[in-house]
N, C-alpha and C. Protein backbone atom coordinates (compact mmCIF):
# COMPACT_ATOMS: atom_id res chain seq x y z
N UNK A 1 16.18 -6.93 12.76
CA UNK A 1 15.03 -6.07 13.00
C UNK A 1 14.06 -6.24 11.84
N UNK A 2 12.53 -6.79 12.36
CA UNK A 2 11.54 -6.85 11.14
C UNK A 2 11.08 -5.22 11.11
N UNK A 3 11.03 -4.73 9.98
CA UNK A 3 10.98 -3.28 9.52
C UNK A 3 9.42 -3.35 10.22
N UNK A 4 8.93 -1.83 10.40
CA UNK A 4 7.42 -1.75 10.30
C UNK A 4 7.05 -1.34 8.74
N UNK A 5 5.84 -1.81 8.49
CA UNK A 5 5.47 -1.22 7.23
C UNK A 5 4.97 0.08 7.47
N UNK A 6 4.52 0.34 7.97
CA UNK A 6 4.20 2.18 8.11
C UNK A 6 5.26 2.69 8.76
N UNK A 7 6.20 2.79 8.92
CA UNK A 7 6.96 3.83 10.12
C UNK A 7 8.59 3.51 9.04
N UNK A 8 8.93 4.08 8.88
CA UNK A 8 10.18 4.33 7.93
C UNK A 8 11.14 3.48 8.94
N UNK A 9 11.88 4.45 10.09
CA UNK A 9 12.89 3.91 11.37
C UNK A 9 12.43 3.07 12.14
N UNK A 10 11.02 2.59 12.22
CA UNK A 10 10.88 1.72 13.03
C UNK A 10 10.69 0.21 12.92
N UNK A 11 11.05 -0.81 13.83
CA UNK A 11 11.17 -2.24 13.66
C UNK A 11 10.69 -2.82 14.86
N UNK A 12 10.49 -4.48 14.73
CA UNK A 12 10.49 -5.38 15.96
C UNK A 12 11.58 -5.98 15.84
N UNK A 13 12.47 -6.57 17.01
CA UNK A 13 13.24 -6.92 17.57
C UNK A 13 12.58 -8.75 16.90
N UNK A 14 13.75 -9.33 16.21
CA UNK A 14 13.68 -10.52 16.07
C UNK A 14 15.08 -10.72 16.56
N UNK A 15 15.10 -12.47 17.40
CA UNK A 15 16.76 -13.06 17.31
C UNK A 15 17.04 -13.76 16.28
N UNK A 16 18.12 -13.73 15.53
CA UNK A 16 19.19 -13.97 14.81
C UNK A 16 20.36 -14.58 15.08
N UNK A 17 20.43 -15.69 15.14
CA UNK A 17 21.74 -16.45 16.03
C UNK A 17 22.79 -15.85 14.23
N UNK A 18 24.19 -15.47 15.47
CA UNK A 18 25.18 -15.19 13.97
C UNK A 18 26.77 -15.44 14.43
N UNK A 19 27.01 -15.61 13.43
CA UNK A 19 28.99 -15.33 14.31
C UNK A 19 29.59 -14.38 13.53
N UNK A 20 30.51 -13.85 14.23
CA UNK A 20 31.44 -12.50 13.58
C UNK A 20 32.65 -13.75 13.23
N UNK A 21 32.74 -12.62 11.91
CA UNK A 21 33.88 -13.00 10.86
C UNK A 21 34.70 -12.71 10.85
N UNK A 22 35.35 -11.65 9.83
CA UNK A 22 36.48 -10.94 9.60
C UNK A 22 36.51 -10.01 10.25
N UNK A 23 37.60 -8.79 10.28
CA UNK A 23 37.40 -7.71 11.07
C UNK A 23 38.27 -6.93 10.33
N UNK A 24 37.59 -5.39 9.52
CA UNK A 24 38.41 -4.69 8.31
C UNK A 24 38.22 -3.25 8.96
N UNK A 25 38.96 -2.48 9.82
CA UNK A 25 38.67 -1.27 10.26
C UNK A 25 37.58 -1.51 10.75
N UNK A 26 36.58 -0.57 10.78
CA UNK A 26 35.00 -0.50 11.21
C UNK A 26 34.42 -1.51 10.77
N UNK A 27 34.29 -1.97 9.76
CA UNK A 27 33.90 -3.13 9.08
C UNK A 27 33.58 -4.78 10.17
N UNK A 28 32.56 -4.93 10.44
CA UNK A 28 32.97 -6.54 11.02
C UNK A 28 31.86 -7.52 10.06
N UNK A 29 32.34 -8.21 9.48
CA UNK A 29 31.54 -9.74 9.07
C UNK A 29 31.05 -9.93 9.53
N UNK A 30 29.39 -10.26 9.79
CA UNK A 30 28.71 -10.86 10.51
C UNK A 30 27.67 -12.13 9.52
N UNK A 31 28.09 -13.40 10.42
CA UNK A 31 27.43 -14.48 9.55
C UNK A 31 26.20 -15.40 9.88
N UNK A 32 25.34 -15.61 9.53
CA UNK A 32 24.15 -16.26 9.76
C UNK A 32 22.92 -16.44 9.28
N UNK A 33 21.89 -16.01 8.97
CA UNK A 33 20.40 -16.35 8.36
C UNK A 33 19.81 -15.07 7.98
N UNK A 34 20.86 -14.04 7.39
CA UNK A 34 20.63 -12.19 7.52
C UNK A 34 20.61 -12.33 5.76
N UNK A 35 19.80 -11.25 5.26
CA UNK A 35 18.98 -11.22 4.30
C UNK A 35 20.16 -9.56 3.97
N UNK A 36 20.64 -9.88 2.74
CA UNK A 36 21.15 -8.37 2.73
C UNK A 36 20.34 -7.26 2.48
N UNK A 37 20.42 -5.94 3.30
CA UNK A 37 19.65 -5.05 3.40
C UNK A 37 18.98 -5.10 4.64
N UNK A 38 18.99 -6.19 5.78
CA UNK A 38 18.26 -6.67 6.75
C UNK A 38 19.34 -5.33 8.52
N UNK A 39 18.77 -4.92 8.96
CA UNK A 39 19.27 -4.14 10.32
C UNK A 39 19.79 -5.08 11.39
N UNK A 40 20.83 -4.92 11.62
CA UNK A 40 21.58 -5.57 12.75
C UNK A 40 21.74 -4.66 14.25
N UNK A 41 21.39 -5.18 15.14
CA UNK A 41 21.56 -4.53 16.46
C UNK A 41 23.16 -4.16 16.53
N UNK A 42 23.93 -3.38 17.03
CA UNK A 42 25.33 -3.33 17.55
C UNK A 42 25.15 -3.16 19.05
N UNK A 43 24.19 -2.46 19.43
CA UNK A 43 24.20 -2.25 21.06
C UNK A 43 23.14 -2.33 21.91
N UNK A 44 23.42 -2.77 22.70
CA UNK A 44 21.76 -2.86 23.82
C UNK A 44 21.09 -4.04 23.79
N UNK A 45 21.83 -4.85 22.57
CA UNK A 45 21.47 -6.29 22.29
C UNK A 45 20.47 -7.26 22.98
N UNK A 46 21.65 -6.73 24.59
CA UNK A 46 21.33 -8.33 25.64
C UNK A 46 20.08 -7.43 26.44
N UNK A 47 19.71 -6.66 26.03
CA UNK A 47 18.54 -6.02 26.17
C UNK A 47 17.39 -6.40 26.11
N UNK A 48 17.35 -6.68 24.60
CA UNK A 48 16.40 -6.87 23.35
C UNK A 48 15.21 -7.53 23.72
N UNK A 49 13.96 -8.18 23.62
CA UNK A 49 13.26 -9.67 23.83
C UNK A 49 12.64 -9.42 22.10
N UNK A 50 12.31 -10.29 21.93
CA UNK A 50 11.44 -10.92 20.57
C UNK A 50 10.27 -9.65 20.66
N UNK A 51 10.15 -9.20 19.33
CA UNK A 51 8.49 -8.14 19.05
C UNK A 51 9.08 -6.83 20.02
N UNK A 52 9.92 -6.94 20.76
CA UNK A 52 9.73 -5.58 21.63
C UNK A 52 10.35 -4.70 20.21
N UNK A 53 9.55 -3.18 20.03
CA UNK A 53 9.79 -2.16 19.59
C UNK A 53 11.36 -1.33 19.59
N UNK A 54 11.83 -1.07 18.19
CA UNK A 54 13.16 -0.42 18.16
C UNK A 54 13.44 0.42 17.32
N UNK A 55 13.83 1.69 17.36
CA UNK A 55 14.41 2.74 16.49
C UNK A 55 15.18 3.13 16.02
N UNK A 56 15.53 3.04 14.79
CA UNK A 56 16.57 2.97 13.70
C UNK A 56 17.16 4.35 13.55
N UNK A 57 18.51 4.25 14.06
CA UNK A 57 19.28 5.83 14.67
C UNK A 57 20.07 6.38 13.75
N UNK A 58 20.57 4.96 12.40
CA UNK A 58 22.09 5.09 11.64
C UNK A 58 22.23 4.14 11.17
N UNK A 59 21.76 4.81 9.52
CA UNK A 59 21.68 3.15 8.45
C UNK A 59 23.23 3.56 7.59
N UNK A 60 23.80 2.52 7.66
CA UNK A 60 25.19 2.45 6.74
C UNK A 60 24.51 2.62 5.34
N UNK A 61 24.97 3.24 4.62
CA UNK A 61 24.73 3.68 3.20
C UNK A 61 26.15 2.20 2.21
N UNK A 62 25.15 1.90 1.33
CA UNK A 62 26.51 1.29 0.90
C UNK A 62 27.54 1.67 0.11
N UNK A 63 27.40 2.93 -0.11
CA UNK A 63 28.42 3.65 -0.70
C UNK A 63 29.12 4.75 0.39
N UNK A 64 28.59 4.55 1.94
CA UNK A 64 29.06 5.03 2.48
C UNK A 64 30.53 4.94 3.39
N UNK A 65 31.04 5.91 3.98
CA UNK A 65 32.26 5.30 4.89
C UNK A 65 31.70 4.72 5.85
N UNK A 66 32.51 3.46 5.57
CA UNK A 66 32.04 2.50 6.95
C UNK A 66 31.98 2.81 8.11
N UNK A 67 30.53 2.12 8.67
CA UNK A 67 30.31 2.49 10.21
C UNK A 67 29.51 1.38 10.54
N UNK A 68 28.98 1.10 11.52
CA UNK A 68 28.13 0.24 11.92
C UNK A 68 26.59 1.44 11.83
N UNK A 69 25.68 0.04 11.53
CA UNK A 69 24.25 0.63 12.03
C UNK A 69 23.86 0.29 13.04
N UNK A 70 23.25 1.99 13.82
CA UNK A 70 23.21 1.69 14.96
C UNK A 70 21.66 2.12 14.77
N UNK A 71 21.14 1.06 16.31
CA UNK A 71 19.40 0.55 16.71
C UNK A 71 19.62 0.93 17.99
N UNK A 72 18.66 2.19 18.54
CA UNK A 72 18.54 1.94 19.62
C UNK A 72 17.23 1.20 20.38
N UNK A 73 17.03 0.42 21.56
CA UNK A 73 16.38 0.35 21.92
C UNK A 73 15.03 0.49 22.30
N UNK A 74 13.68 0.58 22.31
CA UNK A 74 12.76 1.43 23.06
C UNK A 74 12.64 0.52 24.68
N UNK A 75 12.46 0.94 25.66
CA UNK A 75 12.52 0.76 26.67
C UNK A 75 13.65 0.71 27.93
């Protein structure tokens, strides 16, 4: 997800080709061309198209207990 510069939760939908890695509890590896600090989709994915609009629901803290960050959709 490219962040918006004005809107805190909000992003455009870029693809990211990646492969999953390891798998540690909640935790999954994900590997590919991701910038750390960068938002990963978990759901609604096959949804998605390029530039379409998305809202940032649940940012993992990195000192937090693991969870995934979750993006939902707009549309």
């Amino acid at each position: 997800v490219d962040p918006s510069p004005d809107q805190k939760n909000q992003g455009k939908a870029r693809p990211v080709p990646v492969q999953v890695g390891v798998a540690n509890g909640r935790l999954i590896q994900v590997k590919g061309n991701l910038k750390s600090g960068e938002h990963v989709v978990i759901r609604g994915n096959e949804r998605l198209r390029p530039g379409q609009d998305v809202v940032i629901t649940e940012i993992l803290s990195p000192d937090a207990e693991p969870k995934a960050k979750a993006i939902n959709i707009d549309g």
